[in-house]
Structure formats: C-alpha cells, structure tokens
N, C-alpha and C. Protein backbone atom coordinates (compact mmCIF):
# COMPACT_ATOMS: atom_id res chain seq x y z
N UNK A 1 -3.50 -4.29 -23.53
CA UNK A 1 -4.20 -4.38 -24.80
C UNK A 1 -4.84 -5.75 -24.97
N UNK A 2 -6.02 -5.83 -25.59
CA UNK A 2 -6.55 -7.52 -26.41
C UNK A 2 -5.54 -8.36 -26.90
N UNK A 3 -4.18 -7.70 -27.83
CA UNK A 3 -3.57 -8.99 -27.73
C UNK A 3 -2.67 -9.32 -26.77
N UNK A 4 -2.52 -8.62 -25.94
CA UNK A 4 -1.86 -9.17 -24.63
C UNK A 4 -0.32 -8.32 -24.39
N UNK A 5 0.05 -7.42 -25.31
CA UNK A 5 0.43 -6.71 -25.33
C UNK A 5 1.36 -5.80 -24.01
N UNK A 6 2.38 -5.35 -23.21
CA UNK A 6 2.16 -4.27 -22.01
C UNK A 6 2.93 -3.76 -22.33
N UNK A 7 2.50 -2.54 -21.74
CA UNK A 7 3.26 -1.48 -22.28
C UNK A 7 3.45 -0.61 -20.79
N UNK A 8 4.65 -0.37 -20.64
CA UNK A 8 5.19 0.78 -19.28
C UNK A 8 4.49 2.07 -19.67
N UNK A 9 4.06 2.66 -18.72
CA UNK A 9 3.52 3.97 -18.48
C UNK A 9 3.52 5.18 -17.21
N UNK A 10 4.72 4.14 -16.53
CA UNK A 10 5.37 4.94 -15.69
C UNK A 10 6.58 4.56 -15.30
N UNK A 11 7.61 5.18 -15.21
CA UNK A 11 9.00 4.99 -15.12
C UNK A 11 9.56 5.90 -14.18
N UNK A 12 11.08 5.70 -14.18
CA UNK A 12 11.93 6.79 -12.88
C UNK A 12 11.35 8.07 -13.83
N UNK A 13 12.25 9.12 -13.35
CA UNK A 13 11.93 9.57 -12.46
C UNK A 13 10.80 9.28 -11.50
N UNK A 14 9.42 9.18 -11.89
CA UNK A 14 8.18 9.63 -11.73
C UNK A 14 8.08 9.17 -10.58
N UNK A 15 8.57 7.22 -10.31
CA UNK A 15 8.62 6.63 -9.45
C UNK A 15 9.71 5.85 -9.65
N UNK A 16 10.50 5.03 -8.54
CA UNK A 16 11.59 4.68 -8.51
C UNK A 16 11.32 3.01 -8.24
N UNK A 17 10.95 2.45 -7.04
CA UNK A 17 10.81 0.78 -7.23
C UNK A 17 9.12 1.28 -6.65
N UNK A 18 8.30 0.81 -7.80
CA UNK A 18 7.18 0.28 -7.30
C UNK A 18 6.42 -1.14 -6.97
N UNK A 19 5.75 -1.40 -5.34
CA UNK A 19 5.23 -1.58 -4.80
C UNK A 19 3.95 -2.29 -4.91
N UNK A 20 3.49 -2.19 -3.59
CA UNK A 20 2.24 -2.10 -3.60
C UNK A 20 1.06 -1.62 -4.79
N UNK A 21 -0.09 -1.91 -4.98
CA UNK A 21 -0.87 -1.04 -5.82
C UNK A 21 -2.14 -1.59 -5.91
N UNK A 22 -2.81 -0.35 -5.78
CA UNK A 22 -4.27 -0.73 -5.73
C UNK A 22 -5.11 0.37 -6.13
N UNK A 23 -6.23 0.47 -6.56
CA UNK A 23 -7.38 1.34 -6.49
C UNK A 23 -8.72 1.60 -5.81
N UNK A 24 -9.13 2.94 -5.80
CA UNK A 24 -9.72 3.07 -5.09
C UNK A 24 -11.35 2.40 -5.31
N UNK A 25 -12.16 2.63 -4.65
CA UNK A 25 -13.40 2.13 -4.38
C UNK A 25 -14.16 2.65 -5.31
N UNK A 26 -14.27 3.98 -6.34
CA UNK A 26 -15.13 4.20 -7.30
C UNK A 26 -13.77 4.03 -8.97
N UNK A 27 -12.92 3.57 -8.09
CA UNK A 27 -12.45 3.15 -9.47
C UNK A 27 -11.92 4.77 -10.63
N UNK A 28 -11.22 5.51 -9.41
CA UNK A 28 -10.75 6.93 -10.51
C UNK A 28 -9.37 7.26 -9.79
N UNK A 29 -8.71 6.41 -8.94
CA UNK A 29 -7.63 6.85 -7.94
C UNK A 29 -7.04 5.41 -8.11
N UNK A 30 -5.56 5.42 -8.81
CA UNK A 30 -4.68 4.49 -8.24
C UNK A 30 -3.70 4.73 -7.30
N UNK A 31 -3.42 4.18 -6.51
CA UNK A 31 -2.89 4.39 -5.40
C UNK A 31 -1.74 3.00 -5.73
N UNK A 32 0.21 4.05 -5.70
CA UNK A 32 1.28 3.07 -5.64
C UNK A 32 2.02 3.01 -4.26
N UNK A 33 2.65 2.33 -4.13
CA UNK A 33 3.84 1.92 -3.13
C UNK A 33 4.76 1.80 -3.88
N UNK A 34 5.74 3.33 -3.38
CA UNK A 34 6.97 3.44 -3.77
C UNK A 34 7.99 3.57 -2.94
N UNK A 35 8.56 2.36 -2.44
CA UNK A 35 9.87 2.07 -1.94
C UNK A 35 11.25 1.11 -2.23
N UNK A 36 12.10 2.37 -2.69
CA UNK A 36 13.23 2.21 -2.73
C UNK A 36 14.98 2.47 -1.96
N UNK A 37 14.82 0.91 -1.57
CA UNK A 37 15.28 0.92 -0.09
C UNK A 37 17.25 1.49 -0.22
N UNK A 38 17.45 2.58 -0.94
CA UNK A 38 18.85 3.19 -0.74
C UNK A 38 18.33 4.84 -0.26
N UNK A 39 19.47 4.82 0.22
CA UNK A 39 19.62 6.33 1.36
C UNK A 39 19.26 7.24 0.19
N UNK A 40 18.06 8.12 0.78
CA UNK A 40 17.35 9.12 0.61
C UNK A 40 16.39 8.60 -0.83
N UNK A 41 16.26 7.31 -1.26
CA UNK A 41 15.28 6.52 -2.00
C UNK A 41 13.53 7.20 -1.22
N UNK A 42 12.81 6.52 -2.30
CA UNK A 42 11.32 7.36 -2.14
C UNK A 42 10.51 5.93 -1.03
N UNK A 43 10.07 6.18 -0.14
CA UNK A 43 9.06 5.60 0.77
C UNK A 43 8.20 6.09 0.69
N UNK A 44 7.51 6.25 -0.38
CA UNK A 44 6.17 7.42 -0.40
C UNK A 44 5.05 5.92 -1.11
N UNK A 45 3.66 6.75 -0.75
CA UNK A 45 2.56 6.61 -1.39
C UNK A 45 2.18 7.54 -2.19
N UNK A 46 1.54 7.12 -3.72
CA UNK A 46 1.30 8.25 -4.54
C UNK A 46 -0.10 7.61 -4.99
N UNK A 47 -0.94 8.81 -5.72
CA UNK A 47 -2.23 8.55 -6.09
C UNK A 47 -1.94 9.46 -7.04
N UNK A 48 -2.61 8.68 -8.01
CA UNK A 48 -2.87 9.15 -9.55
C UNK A 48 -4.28 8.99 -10.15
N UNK A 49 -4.46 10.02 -10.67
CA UNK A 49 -5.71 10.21 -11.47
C UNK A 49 -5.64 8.89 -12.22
N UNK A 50 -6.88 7.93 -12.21
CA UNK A 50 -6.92 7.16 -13.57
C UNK A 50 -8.41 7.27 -14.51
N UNK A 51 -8.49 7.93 -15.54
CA UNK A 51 -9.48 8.26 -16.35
C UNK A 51 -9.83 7.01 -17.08
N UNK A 52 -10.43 7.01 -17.82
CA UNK A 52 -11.17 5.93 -18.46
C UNK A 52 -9.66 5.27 -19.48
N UNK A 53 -9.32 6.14 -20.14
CA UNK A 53 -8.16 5.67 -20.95
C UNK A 53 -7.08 4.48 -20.27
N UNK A 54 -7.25 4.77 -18.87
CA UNK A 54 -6.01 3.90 -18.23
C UNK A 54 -4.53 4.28 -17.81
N UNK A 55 -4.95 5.91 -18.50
CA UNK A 55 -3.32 6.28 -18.38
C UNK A 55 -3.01 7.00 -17.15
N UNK A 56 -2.35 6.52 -16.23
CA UNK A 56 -2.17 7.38 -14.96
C UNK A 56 -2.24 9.11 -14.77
N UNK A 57 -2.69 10.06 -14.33
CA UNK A 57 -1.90 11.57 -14.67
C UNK A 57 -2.11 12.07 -13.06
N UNK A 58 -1.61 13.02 -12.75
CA UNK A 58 -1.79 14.27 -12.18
C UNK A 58 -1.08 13.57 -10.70
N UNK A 59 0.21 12.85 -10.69
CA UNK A 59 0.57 12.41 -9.39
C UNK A 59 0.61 13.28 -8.08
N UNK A 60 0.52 12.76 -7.22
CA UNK A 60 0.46 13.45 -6.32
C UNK A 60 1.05 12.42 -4.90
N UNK A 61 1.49 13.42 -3.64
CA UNK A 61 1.64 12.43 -2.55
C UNK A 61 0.78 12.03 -1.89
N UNK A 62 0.63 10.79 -1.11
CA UNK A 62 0.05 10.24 -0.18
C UNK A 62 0.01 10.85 0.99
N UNK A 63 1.20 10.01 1.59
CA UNK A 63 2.07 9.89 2.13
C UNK A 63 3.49 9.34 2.66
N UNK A 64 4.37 9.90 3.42
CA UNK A 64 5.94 9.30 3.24
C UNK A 64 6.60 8.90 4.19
N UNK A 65 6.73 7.79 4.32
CA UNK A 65 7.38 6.94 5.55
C UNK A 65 8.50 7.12 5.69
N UNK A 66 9.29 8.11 5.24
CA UNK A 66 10.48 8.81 4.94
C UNK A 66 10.91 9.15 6.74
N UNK A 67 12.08 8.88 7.27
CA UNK A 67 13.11 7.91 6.67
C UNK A 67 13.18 6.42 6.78
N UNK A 68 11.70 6.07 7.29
CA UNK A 68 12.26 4.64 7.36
C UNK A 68 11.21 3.63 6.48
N UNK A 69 11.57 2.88 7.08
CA UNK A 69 11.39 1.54 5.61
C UNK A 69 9.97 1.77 5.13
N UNK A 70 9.54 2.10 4.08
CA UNK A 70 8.31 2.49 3.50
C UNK A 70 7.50 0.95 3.62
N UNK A 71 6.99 1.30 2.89
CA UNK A 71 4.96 0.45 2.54
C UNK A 71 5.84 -0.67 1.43
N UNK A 72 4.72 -1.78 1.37
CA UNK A 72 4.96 -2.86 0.96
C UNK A 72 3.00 -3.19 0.11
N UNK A 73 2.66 -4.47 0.30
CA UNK A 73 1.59 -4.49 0.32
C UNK A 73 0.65 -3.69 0.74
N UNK A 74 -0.21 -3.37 0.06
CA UNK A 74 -2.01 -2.53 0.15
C UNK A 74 -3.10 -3.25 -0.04
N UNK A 75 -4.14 -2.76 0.54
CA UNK A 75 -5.41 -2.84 0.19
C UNK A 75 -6.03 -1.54 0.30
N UNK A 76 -7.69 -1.25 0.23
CA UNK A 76 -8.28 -0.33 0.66
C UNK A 76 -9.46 -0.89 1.36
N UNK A 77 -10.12 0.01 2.28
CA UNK A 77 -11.55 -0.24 2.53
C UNK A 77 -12.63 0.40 2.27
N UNK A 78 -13.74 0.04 2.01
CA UNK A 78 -14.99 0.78 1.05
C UNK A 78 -14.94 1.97 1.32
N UNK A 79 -14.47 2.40 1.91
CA UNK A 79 -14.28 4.11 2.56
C UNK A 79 -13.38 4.47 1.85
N UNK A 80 -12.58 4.09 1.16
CA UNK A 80 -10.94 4.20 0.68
C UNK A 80 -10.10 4.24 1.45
N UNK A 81 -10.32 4.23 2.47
CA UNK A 81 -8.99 4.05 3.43
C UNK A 81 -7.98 3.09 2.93
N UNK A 82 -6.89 3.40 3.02
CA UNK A 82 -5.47 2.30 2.26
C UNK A 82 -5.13 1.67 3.57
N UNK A 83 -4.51 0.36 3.79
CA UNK A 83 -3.72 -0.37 4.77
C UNK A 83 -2.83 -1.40 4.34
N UNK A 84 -1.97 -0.29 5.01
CA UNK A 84 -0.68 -0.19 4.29
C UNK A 84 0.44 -1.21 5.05
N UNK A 85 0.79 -2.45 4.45
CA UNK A 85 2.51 -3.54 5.56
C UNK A 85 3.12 -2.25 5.50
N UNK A 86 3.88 -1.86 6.45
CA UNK A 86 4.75 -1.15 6.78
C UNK A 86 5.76 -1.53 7.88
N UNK A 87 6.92 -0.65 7.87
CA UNK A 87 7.49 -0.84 9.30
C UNK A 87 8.94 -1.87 8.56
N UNK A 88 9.65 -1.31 10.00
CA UNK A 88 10.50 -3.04 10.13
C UNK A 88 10.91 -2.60 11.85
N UNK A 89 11.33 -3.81 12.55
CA UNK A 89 11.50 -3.57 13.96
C UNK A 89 13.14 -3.48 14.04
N UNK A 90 13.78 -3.49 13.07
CA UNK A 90 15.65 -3.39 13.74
C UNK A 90 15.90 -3.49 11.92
N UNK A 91 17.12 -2.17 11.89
CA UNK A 91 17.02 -1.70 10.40
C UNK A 91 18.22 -2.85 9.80
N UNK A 92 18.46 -3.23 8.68
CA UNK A 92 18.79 -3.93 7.99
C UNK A 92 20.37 -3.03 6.93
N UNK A 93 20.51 -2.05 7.39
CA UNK A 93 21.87 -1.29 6.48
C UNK A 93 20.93 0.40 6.95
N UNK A 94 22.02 0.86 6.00
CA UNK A 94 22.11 2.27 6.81
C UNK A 94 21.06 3.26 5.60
N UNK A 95 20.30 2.48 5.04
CA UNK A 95 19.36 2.97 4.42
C UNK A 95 18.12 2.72 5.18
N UNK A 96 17.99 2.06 5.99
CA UNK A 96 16.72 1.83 7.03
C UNK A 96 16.62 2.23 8.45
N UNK A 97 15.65 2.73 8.47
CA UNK A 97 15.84 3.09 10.06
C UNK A 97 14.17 2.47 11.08
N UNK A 98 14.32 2.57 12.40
CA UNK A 98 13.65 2.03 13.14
C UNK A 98 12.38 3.06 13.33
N UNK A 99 12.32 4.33 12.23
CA UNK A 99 11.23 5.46 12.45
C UNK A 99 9.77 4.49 12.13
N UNK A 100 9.88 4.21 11.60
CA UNK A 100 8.85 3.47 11.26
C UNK A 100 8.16 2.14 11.54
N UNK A 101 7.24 2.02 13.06
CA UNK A 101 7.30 0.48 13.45
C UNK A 101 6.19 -0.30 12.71
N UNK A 102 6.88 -1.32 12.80
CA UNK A 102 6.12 -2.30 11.74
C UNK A 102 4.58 -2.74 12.42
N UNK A 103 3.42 -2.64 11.37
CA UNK A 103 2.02 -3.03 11.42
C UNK A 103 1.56 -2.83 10.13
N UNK A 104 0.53 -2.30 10.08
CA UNK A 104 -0.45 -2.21 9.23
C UNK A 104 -0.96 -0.79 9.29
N UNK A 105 -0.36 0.37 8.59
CA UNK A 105 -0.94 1.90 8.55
C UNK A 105 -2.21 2.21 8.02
N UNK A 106 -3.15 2.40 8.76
CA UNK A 106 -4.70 3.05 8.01
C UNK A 106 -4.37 4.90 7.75
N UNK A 107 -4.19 4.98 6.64
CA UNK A 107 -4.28 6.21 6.29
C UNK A 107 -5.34 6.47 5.27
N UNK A 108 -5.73 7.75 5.20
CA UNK A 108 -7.14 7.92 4.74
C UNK A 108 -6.33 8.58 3.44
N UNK A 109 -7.34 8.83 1.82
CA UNK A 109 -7.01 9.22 0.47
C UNK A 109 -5.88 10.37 0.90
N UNK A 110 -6.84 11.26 1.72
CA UNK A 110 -6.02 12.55 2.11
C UNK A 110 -4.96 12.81 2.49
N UNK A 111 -4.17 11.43 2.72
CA UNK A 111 -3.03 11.26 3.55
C UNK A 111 -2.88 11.54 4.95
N UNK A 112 -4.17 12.16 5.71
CA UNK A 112 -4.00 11.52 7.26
C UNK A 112 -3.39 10.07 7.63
N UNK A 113 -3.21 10.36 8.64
CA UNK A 113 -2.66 8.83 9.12
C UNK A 113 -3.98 8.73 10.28
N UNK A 114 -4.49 7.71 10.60
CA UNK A 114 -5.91 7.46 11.08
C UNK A 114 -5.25 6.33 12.50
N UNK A 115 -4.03 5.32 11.69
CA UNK A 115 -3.81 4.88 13.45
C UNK A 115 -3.08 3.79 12.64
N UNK A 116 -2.31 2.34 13.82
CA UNK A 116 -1.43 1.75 13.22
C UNK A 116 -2.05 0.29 13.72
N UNK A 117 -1.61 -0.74 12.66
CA UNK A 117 -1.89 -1.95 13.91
C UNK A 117 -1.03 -2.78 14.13
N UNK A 118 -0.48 -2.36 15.04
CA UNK A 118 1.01 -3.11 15.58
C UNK A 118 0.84 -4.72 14.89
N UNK A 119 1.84 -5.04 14.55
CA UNK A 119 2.24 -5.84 14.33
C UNK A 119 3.60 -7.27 15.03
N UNK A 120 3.81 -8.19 15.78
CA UNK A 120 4.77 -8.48 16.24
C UNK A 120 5.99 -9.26 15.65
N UNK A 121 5.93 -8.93 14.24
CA UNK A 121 7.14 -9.68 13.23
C UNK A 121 7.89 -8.35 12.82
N UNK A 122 9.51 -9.19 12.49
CA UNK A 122 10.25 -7.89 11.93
C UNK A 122 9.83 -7.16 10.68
N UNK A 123 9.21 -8.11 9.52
CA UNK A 123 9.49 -7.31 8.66
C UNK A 123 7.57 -7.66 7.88
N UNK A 124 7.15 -6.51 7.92
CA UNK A 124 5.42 -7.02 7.10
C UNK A 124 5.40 -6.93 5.77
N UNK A 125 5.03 -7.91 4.78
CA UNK A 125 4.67 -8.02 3.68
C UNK A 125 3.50 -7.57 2.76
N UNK A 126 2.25 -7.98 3.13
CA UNK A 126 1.30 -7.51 2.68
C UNK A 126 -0.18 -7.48 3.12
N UNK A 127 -1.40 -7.19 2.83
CA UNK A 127 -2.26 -7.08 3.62
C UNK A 127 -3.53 -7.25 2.77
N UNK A 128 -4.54 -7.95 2.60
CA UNK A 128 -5.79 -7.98 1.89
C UNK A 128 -6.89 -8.34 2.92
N UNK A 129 -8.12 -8.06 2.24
CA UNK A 129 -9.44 -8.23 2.97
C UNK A 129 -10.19 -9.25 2.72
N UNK A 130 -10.99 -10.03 3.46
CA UNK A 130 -11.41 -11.45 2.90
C UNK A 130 -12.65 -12.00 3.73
N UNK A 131 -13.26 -13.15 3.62
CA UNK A 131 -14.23 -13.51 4.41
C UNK A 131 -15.80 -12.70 3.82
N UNK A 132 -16.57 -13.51 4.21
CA UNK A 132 -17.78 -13.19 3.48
C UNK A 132 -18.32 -11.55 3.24
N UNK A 133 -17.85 -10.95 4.56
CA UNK A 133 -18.20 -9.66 4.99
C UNK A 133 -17.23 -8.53 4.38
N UNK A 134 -16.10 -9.32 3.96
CA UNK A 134 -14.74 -8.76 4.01
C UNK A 134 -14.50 -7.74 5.33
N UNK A 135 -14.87 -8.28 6.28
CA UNK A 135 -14.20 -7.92 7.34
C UNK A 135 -13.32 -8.00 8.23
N UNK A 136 -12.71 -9.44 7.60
CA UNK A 136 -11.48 -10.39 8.12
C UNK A 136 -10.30 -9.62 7.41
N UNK A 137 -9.15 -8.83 8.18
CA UNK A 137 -8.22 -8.43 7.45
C UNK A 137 -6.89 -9.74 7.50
N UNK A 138 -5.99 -9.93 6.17
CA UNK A 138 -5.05 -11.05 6.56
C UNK A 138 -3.83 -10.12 5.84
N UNK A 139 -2.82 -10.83 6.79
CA UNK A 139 -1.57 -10.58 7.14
C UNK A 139 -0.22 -11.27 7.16
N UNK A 140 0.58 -11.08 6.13
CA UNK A 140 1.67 -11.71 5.77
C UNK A 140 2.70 -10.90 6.17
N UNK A 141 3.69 -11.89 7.44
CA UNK A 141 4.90 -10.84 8.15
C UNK A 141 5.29 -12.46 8.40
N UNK A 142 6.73 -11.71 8.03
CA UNK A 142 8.00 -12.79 8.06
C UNK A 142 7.57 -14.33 7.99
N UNK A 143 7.55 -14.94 8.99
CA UNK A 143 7.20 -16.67 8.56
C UNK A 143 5.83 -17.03 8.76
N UNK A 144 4.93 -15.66 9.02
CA UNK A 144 3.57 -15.78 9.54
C UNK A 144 2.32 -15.42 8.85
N UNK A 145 1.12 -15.91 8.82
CA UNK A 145 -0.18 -15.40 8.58
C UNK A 145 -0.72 -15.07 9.57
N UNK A 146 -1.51 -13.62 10.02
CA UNK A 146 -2.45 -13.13 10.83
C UNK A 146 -3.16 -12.92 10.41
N UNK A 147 -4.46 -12.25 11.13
CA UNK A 147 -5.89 -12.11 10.91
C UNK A 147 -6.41 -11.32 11.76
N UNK A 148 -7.53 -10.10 11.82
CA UNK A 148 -7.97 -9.33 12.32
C UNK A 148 -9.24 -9.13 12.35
N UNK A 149 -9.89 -8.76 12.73
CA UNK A 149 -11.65 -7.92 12.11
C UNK A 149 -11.42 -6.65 11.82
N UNK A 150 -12.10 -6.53 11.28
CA UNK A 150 -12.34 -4.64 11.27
C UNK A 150 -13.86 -4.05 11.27
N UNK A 151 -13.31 -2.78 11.17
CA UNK A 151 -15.14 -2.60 11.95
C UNK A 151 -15.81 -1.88 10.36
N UNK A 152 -14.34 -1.20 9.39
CA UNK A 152 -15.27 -0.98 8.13
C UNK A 152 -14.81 -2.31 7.33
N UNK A 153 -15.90 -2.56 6.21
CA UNK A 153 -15.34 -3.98 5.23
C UNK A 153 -14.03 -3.37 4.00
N UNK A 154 -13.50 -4.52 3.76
CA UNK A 154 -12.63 -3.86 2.95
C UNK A 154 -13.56 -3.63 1.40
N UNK A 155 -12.94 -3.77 0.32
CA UNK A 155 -13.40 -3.18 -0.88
C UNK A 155 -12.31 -4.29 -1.52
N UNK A 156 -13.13 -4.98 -2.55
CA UNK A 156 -12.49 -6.10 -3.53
C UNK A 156 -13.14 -5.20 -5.23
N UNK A 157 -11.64 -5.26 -5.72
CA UNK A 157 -12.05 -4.85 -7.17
C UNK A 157 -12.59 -5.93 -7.85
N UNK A 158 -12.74 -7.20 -7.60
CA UNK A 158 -13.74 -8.27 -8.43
C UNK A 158 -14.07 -8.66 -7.45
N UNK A 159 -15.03 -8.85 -6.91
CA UNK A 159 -16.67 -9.85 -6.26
C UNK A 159 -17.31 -10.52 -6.78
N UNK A 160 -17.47 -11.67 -6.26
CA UNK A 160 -18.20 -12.78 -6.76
C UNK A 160 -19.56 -12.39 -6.25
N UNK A 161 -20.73 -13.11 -7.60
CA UNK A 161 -22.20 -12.42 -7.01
C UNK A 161 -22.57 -13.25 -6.53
C-alpha cells in the first residue's frame, strides 16, 4: 500500500517456506520457490496468476525437485524461461537427497526442464542476469561468484533507459 503498509496474501497451506520469486516478462505470471527442507516438505515451483489488483490466484505447478533439495534463487529470461540455484552435491540430514545435482535449472513456464548448468560448489544460492546485454548470467554458490553468457538475454523488471 502508499502508506507502506504489508499485508500477507499467501500462507501454508498454499505454500510452505517461500523462496525464490520472480515474474514473468509481460508481467501476468509470478513465479515462487517453494522449499521446505523437512521430509516430504514442498520443493516445488509454482506460478500464479497476477492480475492488475496484485492478488496472486489460480496456483498451479511448475515444477518439483521432489525428493531432493529444491530451488533457491530465480531469475527469468525474455523468453520466460526461469533459472533456477538448485541442487546440493552430498545431502545434509535425511530430508535431502543427492537426486538433484547442483547448477542452475533452465526450465521453460510450462515446466519442461530445457537442460542444467552444472555447477562445481556444494550448495547454489542464487542466480540473476546482468551486463549491458544482460547476457552475463551471475552466480552465487557457497564461498563463490560465477559468471556465464547466455545465448537468450535475461529480462530485468526495472531497466535503466
């Protein structure tokens, strides 16, 4: 709200520890990261309708990294493609498992999975797009910053003109 106001508008059930979060490229799809790291907890991606009002509706799945350590940090790219920290390389308690190796997941709105980009740290944090072109992807895993190209640009919800 104008006076600064916040107000929750999504809670458990619906989602359990949220994540990541971002929207899509025309600005009508939010897209969460929901992982909550106890046995049989949600590792999912969800997309929600967002209408002009702001109020999330019509959830739906992504996709689910189920059983192992879900999504962390997001971005998207002008395509909407999401890229997603994921992964861990050696599980941490008996709520994590090694199904899931750690990189960077390009999965498309539809929830295809499109391909992975390995990563060589245990555990990945988060992922944004940057550089003039936004074609420089950067990468926060364990004590490290990486960096990539990509061949589509990412998508920034504020741009400088």
């Amino acid at each position: 709200d104008t006076n600064g106001s916040v107000h929750r508008i999504l809670t458990q059930p619906a989602i359990q520890r949220p994540n990541g979060i971002h929207l899509s490229p025309d600005e009508q799809t939010l897209y969460l990261v929901d992982s909550c790291p106890i046995i049989g907890g949600n590792r999912k991606i969800w997309a929600f309708d967002l209408p002009e009002s702001g109020e999330p509706s019509n959830q739906r799945l992504v996709f689910d990294f189920a059983p192992g350590r879900g999504g962390d940090g997001m971005t998207v790219d002008q395509k909407g493609n999401l890229y997603v920290a994921a992964g861990i390389s050696r599980p941490r308690g008996p709520h994590e498992s090694t199904d899931v190796p750690t990189g960077i997941w390009i999965i498309r709105p539809d929830g295809k999975l499109l391909g992975r980009l390995p990563i060589p740290e245990d555990t990945i944090t988060n992922v944004t797009f940057g550089g003039d072109d936004l074609r420089t992807l950067y990468i926060t895993a364990g004590k490290t910053l990486f960096q990539t190209r990509t061949t589509i640009p990412g998508w920034a919800v504020h741009r400088k003109a």
